[in-house]
C-alpha atoms as a PDB file:
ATOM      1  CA  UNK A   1      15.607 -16.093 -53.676  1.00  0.00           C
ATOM      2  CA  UNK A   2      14.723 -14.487 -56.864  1.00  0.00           C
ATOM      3  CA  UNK A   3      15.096 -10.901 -57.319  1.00  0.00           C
ATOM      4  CA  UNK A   4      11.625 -10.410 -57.896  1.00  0.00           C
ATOM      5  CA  UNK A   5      11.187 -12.034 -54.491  1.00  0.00           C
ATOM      6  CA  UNK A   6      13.734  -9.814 -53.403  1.00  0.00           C
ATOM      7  CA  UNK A   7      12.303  -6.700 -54.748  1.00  0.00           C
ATOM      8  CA  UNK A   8       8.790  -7.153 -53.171  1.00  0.00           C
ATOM      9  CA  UNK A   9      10.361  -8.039 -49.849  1.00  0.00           C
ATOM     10  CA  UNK A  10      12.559  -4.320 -50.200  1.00  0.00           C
ATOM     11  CA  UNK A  11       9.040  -2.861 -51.255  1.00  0.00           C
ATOM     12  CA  UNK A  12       7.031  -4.295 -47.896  1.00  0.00           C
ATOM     13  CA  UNK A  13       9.917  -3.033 -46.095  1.00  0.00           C
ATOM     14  CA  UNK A  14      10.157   0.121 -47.488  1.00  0.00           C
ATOM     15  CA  UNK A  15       6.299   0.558 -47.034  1.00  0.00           C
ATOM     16  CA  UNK A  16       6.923  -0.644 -42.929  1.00  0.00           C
ATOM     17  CA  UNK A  17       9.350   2.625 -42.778  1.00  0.00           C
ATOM     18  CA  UNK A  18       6.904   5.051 -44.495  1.00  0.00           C
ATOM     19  CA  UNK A  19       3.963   3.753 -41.978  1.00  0.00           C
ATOM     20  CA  UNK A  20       6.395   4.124 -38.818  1.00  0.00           C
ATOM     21  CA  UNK A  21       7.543   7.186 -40.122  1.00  0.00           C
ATOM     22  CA  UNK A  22       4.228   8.926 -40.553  1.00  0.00           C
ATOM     23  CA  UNK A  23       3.476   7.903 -37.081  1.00  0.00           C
ATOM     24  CA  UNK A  24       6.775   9.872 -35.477  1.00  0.00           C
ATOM     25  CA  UNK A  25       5.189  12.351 -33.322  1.00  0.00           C
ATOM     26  CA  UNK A  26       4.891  15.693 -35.688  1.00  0.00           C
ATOM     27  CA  UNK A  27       7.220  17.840 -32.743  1.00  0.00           C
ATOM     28  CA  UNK A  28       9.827  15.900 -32.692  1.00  0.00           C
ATOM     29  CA  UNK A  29      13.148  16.550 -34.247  1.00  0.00           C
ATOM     30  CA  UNK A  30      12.944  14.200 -37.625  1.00  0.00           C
ATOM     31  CA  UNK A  31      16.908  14.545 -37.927  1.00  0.00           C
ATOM     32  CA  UNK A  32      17.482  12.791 -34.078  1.00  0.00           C
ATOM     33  CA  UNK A  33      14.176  10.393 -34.077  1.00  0.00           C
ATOM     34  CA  UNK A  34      16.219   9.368 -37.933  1.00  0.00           C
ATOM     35  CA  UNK A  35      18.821   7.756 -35.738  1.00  0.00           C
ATOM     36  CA  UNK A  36      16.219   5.818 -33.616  1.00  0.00           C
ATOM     37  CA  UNK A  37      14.700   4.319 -36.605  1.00  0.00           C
ATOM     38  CA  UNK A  38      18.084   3.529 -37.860  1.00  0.00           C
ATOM     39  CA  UNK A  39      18.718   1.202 -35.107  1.00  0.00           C
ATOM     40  CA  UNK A  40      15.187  -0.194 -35.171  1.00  0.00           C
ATOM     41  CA  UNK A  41      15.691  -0.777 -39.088  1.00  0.00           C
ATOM     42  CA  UNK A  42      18.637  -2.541 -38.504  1.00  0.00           C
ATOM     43  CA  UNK A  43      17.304  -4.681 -35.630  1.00  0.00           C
ATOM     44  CA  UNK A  44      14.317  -6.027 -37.791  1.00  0.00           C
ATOM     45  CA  UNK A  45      15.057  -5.535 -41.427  1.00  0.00           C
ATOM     46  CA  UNK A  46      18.720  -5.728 -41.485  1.00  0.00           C
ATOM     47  CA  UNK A  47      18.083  -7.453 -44.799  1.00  0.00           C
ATOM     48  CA  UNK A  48      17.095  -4.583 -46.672  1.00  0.00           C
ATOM     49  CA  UNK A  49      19.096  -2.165 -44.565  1.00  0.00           C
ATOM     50  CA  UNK A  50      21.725  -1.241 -47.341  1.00  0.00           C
ATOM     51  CA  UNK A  51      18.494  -1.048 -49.897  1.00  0.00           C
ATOM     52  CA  UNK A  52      16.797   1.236 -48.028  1.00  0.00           C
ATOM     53  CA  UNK A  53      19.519   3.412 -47.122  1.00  0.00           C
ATOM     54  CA  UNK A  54      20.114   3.753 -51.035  1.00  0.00           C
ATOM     55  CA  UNK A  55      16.158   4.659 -51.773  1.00  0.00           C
ATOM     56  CA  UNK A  56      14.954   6.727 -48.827  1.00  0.00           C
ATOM     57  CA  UNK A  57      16.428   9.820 -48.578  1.00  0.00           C
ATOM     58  CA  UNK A  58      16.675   9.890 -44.558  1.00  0.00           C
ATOM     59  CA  UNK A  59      16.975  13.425 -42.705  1.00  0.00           C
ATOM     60  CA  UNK A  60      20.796  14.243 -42.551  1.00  0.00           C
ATOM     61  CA  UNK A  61      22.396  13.133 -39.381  1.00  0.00           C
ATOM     62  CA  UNK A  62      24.325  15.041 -37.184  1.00  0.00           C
ATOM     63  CA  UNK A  63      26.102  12.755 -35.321  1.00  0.00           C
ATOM     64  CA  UNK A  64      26.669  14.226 -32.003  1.00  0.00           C
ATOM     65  CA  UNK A  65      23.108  14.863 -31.599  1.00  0.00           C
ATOM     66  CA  UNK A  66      21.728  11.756 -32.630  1.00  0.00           C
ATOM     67  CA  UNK A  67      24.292   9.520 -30.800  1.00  0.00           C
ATOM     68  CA  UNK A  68      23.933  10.758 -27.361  1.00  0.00           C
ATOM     69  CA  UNK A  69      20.762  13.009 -27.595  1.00  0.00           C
ATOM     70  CA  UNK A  70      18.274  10.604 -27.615  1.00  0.00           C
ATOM     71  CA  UNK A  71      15.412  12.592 -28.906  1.00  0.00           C
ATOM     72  CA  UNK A  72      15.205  16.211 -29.139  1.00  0.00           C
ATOM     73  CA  UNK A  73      12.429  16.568 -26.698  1.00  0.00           C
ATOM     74  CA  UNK A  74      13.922  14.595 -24.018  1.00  0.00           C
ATOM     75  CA  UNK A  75      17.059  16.372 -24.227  1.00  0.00           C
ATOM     76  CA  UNK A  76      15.454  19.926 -23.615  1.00  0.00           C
ATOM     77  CA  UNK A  77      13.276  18.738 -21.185  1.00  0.00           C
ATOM     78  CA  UNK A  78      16.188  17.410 -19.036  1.00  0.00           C
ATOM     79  CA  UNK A  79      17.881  20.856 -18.945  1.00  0.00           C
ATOM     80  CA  UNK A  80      14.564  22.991 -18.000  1.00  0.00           C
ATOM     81  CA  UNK A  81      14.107  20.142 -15.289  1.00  0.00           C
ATOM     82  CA  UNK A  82      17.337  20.864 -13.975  1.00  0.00           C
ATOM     83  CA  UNK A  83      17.347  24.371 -13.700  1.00  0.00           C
ATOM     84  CA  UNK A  84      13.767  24.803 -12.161  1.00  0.00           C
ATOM     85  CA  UNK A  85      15.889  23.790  -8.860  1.00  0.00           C
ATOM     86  CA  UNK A  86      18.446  26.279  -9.617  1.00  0.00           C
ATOM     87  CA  UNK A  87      18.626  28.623  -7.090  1.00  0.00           C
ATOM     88  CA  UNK A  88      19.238  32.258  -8.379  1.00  0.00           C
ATOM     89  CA  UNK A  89      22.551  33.383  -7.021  1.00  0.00           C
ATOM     90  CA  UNK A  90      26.161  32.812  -8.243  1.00  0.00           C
ATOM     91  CA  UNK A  91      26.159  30.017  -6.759  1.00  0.00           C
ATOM     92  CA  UNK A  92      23.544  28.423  -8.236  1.00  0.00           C
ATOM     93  CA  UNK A  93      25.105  29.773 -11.782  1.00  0.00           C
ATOM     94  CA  UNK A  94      28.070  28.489 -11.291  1.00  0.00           C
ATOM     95  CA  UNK A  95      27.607  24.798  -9.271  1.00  0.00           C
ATOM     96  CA  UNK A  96      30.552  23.535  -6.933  1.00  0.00           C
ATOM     97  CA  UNK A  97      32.685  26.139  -8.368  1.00  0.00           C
ATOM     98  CA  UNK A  98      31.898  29.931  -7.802  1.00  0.00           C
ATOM     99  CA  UNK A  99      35.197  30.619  -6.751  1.00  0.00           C
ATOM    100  CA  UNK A 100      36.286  30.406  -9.890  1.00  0.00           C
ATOM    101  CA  UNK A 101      33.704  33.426 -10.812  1.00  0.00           C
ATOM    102  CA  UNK A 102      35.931  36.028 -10.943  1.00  0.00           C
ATOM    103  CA  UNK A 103      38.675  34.095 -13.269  1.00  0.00           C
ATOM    104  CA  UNK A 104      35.734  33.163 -15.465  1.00  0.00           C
ATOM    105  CA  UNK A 105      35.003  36.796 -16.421  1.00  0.00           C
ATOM    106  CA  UNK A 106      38.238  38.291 -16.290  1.00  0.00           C
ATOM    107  CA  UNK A 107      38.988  36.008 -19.315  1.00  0.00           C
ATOM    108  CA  UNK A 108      35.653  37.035 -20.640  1.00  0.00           C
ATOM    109  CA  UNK A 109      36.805  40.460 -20.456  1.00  0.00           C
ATOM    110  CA  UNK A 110      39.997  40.042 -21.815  1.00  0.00           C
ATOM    111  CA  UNK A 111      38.734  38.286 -24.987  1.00  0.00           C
ATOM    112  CA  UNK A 112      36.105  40.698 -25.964  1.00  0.00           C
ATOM    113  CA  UNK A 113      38.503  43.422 -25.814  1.00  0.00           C
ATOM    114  CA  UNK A 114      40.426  41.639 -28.834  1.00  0.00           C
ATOM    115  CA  UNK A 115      37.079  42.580 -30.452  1.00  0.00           C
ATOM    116  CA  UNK A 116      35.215  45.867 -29.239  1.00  0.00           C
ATOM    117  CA  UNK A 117      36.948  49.017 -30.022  1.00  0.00           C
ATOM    118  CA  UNK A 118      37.763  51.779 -32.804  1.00  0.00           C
ATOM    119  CA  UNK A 119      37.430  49.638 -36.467  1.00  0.00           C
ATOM    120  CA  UNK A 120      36.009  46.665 -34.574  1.00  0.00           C
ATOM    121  CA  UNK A 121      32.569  45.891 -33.473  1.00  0.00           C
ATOM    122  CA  UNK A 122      30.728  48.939 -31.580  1.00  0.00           C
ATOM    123  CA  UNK A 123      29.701  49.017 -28.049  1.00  0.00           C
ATOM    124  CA  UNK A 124      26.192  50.041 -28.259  1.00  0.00           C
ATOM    125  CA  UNK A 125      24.202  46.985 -27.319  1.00  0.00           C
ATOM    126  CA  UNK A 126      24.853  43.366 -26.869  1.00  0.00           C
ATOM    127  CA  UNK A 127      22.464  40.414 -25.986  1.00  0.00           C
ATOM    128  CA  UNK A 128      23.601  37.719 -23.523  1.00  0.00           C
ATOM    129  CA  UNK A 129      22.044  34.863 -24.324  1.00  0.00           C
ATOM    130  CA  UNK A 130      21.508  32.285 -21.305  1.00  0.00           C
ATOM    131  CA  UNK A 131      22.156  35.386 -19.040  1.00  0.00           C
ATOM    132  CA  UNK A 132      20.782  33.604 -15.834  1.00  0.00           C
ATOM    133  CA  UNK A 133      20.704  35.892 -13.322  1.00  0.00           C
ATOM    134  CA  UNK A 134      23.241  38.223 -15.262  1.00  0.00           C
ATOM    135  CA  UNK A 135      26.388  37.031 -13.761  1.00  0.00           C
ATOM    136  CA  UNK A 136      28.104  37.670 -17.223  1.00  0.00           C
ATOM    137  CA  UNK A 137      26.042  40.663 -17.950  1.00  0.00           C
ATOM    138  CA  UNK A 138      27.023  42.698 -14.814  1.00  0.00           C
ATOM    139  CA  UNK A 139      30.679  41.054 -14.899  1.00  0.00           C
ATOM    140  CA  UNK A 140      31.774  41.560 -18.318  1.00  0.00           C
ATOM    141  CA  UNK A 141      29.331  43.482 -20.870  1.00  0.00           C
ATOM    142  CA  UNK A 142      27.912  46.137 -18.542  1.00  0.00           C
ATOM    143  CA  UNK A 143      31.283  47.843 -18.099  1.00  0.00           C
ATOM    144  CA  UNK A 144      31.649  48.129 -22.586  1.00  0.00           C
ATOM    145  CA  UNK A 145      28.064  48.558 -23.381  1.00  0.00           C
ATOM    146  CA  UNK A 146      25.703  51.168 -23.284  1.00  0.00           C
ATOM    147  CA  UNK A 147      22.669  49.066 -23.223  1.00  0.00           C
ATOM    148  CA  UNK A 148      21.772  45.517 -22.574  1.00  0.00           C
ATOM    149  CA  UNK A 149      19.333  42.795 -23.640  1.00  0.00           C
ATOM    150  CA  UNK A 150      19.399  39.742 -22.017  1.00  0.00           C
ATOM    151  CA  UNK A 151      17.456  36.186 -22.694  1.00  0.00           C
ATOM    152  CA  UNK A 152      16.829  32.887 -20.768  1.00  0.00           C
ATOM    153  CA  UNK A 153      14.221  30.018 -20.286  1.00  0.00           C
ATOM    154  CA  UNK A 154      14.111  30.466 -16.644  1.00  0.00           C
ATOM    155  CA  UNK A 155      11.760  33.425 -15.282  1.00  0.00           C
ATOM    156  CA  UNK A 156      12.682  33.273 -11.996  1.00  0.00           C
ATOM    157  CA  UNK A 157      16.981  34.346 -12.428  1.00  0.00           C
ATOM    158  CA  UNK A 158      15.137  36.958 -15.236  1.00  0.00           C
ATOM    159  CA  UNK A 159      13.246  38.438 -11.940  1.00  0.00           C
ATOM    160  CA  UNK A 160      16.513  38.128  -9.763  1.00  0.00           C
ATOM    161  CA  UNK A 161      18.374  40.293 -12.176  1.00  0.00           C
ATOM    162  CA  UNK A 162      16.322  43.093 -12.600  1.00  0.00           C
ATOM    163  CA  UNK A 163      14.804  42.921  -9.071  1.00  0.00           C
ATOM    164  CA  UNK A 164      17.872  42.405  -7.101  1.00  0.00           C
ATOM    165  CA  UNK A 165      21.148  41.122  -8.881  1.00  0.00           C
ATOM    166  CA  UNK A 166      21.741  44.029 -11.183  1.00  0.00           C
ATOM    167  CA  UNK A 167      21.319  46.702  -9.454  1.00  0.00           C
ATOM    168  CA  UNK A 168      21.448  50.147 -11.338  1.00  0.00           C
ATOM    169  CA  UNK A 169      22.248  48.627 -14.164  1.00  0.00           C
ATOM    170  CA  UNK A 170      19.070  46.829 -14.496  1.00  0.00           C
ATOM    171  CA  UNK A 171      17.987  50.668 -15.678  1.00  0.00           C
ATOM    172  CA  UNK A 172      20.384  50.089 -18.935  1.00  0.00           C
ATOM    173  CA  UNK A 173      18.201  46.668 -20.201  1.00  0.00           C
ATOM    174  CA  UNK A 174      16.643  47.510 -22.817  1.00  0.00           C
ATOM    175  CA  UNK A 175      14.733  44.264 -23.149  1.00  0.00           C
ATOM    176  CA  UNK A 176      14.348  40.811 -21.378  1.00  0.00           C
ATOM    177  CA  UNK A 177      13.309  37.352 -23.659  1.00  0.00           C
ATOM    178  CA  UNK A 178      12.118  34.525 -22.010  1.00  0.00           C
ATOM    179  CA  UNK A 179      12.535  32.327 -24.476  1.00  0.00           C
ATOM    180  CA  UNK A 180      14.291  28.870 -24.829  1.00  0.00           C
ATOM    181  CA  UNK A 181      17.061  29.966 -27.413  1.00  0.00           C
ATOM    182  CA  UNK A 182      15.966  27.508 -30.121  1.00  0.00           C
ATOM    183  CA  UNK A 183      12.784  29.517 -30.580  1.00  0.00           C
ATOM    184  CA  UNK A 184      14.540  32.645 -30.521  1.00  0.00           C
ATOM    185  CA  UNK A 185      14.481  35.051 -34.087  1.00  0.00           C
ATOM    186  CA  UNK A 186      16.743  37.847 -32.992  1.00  0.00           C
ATOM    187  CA  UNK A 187      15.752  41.377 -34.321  1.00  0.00           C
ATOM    188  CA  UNK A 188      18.135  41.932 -37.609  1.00  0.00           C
ATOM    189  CA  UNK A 189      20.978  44.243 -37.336  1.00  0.00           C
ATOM    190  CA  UNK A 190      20.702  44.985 -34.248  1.00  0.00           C
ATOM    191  CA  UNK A 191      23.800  43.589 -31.806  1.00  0.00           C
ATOM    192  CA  UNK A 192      27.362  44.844 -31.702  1.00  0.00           C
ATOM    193  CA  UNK A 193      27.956  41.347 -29.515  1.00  0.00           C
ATOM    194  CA  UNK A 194      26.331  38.317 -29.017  1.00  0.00           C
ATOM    195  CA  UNK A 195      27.522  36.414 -26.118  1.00  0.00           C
ATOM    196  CA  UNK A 196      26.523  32.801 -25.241  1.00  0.00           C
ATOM    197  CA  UNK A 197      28.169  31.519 -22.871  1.00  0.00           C
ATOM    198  CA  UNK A 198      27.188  27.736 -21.394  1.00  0.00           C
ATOM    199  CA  UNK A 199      24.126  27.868 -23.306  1.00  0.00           C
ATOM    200  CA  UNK A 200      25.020  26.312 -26.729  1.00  0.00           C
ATOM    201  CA  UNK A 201      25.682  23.407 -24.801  1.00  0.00           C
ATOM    202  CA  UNK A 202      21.496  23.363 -24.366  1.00  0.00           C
ATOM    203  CA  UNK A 203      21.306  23.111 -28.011  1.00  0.00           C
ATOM    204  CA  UNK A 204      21.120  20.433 -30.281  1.00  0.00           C
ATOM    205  CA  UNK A 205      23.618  20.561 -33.910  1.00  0.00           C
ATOM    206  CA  UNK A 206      20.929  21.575 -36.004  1.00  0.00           C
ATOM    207  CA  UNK A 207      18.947  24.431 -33.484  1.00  0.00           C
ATOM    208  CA  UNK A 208      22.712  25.310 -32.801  1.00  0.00           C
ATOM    209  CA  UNK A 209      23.465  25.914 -35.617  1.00  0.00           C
ATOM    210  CA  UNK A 210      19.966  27.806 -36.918  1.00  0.00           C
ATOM    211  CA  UNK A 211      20.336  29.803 -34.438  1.00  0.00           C
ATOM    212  CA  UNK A 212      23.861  31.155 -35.188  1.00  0.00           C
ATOM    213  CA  UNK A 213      22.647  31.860 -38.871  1.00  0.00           C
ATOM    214  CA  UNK A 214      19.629  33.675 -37.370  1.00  0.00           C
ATOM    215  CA  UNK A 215      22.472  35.489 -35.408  1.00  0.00           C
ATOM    216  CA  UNK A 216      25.048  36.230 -37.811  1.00  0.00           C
ATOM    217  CA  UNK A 217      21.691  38.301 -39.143  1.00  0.00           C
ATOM    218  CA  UNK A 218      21.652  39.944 -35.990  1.00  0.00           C
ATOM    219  CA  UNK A 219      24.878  41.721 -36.288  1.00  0.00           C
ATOM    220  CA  UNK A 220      25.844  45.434 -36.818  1.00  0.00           C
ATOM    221  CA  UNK A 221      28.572  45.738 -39.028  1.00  0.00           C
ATOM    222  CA  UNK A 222      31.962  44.262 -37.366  1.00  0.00           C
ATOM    223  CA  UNK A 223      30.006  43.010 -34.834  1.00  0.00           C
ATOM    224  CA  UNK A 224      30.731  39.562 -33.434  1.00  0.00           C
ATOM    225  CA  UNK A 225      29.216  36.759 -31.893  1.00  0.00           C
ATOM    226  CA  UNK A 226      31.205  34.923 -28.966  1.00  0.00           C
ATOM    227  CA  UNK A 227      30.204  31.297 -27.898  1.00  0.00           C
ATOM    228  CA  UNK A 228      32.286  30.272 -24.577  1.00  0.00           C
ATOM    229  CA  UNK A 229      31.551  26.997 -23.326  1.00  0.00           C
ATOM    230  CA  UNK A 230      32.772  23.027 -21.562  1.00  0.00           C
ATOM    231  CA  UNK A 231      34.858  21.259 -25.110  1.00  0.00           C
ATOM    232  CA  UNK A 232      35.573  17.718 -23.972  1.00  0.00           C
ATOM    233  CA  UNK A 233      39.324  16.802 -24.391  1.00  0.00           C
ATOM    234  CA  UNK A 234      38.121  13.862 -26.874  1.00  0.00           C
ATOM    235  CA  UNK A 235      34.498  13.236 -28.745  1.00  0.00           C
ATOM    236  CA  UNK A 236      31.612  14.330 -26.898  1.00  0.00           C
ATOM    237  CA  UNK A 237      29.726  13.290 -23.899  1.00  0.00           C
ATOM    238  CA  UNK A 238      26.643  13.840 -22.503  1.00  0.00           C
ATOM    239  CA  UNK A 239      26.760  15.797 -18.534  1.00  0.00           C
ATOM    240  CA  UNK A 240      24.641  13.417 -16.637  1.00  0.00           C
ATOM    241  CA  UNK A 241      23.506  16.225 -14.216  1.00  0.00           C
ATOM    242  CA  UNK A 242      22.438  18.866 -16.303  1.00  0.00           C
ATOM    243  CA  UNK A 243      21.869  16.896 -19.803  1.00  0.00           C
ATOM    244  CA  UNK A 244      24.158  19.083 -21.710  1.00  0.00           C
ATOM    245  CA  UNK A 245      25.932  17.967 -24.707  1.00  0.00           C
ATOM    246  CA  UNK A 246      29.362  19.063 -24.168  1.00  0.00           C
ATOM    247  CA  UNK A 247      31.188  18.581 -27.428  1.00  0.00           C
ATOM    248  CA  UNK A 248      34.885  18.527 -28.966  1.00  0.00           C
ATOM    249  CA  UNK A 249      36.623  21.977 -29.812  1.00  0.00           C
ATOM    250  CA  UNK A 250      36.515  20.278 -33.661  1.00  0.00           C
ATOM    251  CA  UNK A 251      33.034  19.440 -33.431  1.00  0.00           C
ATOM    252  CA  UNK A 252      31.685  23.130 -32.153  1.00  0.00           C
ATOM    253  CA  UNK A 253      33.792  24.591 -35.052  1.00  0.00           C
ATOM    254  CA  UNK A 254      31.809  22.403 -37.533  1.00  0.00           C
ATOM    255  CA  UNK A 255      28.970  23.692 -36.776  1.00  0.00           C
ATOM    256  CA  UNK A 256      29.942  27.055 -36.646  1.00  0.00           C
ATOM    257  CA  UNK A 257      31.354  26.925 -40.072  1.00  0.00           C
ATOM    258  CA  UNK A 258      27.940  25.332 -41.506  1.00  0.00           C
ATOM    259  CA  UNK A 259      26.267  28.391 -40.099  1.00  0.00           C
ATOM    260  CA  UNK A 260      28.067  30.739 -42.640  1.00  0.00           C
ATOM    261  CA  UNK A 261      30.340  31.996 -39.781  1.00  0.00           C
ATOM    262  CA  UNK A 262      33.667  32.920 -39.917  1.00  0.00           C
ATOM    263  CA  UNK A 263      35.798  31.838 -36.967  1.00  0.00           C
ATOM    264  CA  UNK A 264      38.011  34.836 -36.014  1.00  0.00           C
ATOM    265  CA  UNK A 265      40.050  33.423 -32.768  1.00  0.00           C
ATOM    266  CA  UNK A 266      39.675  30.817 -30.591  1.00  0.00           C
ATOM    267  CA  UNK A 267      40.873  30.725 -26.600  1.00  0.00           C
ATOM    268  CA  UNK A 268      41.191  28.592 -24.379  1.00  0.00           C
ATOM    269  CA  UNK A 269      40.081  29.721 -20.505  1.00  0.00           C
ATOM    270  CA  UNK A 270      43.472  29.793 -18.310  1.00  0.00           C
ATOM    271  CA  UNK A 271      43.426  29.078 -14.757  1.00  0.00           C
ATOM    272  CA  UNK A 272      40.649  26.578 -14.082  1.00  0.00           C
ATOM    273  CA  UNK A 273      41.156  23.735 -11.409  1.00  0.00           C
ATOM    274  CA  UNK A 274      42.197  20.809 -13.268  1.00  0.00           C
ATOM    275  CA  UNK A 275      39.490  18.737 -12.780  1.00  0.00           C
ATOM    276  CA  UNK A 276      37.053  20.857 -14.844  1.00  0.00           C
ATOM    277  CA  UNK A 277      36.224  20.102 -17.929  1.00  0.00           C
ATOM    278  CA  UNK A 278      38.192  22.839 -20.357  1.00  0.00           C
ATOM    279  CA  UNK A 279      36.580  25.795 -21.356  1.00  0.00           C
ATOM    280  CA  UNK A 280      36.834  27.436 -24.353  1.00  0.00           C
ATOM    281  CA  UNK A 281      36.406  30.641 -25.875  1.00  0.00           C
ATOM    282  CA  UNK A 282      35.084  30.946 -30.082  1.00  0.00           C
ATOM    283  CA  UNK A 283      34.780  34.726 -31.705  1.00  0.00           C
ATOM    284  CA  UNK A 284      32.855  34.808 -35.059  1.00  0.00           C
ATOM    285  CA  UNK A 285      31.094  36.623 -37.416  1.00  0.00           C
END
C-alpha cells in the first residue's frame, strides 16, 4: 500500500469519526460516550486506530468512569430509579444494615470534631449534601451547628425531614435544594462544613470532581469539606443494586487532588460487620 493510499484511507476514517461524533447526542457526557467510540474505532478501523489517536484530540478519559459507567445518562438514571422505591425511614437510608446506624455517626461525630472548633472551621452552618431524610443531619451536624441546609434529588425524604423526621430541628434549616448534586452551584463563602456522605458515589470523575471545586468555593475560611463513603479494597466496581461507582481509596484521592483540594486526614470507619464493603472517611479543603 502506498502511503498516499494510506493517507486517504486515515483521512476517510478520520472523516467517519467526525460524522459519528457530531451525531453523539448533545447531553451526553463527551468524556464517557469517548470510551464507547474507542471501542467502536477499534472494532472497525483498527487500522488507523494508532493514527487517529495521534490526530484527534479525544476528550480526556477518566478511567473509572468510562470503564464501568457506561454512559453518563444511564448511570444517573439508574440511581434516581433506585431510590424512587426508597422508602423514607432509616431503614430505607441505610438498606440491610440500620443497626449499624448509630456506629455510622458516632464515627461521623468523632471525625468532624478533629475539625470544628477554636482556630478550625466555625460552626455556623453546614450543608449535607445527599441528606435523605436527614439521618446524618439530625445525628451528627445538628448537635455542632447553628443552622442547616440540606440537598437531595429525592422530594419525598426532603418532605419526611422537615415534616416528620427532624423534628424541632427542622426550625434550624435554613434552606432545602432539590437538586441532583451535579447541577448544584453552591452559594460562595458560605459553609463552615460540607458533608457528603454516600453521595459522591452518585457522581461520575469529572461532575465529582466539578463539584468539589465549586465547593472548595463554598467554604468560610478553615472550613472543610468531608466526603465519607464505600472504597473497594482493590480497583473499582460498579454496585449492581443501586448503580453506584464505588471506587479505590487511591482513586477518590485523585480526584480530590485535581479539584485543587488539599487532603487533611483520612479515616477509615471502625466497627462495621465484615462483610461490608469499607467505609472511609476524607477531610479537605
Amino acid at each position: 500500500m502506498s502511503e498516499s493510499t494510506s493517507i486517504m484511507e486515515f483521512s476517510g476514517t478520520h472523516q467517519a469519526f467526525r460524522d459519528r461524533w457530531a451525531k453523539t447526542d448533545d447531553e451526553m457526557c463527551k468524556h464517557s460516550m469517548s470510551f464507547h467510540l474507542h471501542n467502536t474505532l477499534r472494532q472497525e478501523f483498527f487500522a488507523s486506530y494508532l493514527y487517529l489517536l495521534e490526530q484527534i484530540p479525544l476528550v480526556k478519559l477518566y478511567a473509572v468512569t468510562c470503564e464501568y459507567i457506561k454512559g453518563e445518562k444511564q448511570f444517573y438514571y439508574r440511581a434516581q430509579n433506585f431510590y424512587k422505591d426508597v422508602p423514607p425511614s432509616e431503614e430505607g437510608m441505610m438498606g440491610d444494615f440500620v443497626e449499624i446506624s448509630e456506629i455510622d455517626l458516632e464515627g461521623s461525630r468523632q471525625f468532624l470534631k478533629k475539625f470544628v472548633g477554636p482556630g478550625k472551621a466555625g460552626t455556623k452552618r453546614a450543608l449535607d449534601c445527599g441528606c435523605g431524610i436527614g439521618r446524618v443531619s439530625k445525628g451528627v451536624l445538628f448537635p455542632v451547628f447553628e443552622t442547616m441546609e440540606m440537598l437531595d434529588m429525592t422530594e419525598e425524604f426532603i418532605l419526611h425531614a422537615h415534616e416528620c423526621y427532624l423534628g424541632d430541628d427542622a426550625d434550624r434549616v435554613e434552606a432545602y435544594y432539590l437538586y441532583n448534586l451535579q447541577e448544584f452551584i453552591p452559594p460562595p463563602k458560605r459553609y463552615d462544613v460540607i458533608w457528603m456522605q454516600w453521595i459522591a458515589c452518585h457522581l461520575t470523575d469529572k461532575d465529582l470532581m466539578e463539584f468539589l471545586a465549586r465547593a472548595k468555593e463554598s467554604l468560610k475560611p478553615n472550613g472543610v469539606i468531608i466526603i465519607k463513603d464505600n472504597m473497594t479494597r482493590q480497583g473499582c466496581k460498579l454496585d449492581p443494586i443501586d448503580g453506584s461507582i464505588i471506587r479505590h481509596l487511591d482513586i477518590m484521592k485523585s480526584i480530590i487532588q485535581k479539584a485543587g483540594l488539599t487532603i487533611l486526614d483520612v479515616e477509615k470507619q471502625e466497627g462495621f460487620p465484615e462483610v461490608i464493603i469499607p467505609v472511609w472517611m476524607i477531610a479537605m479543603r
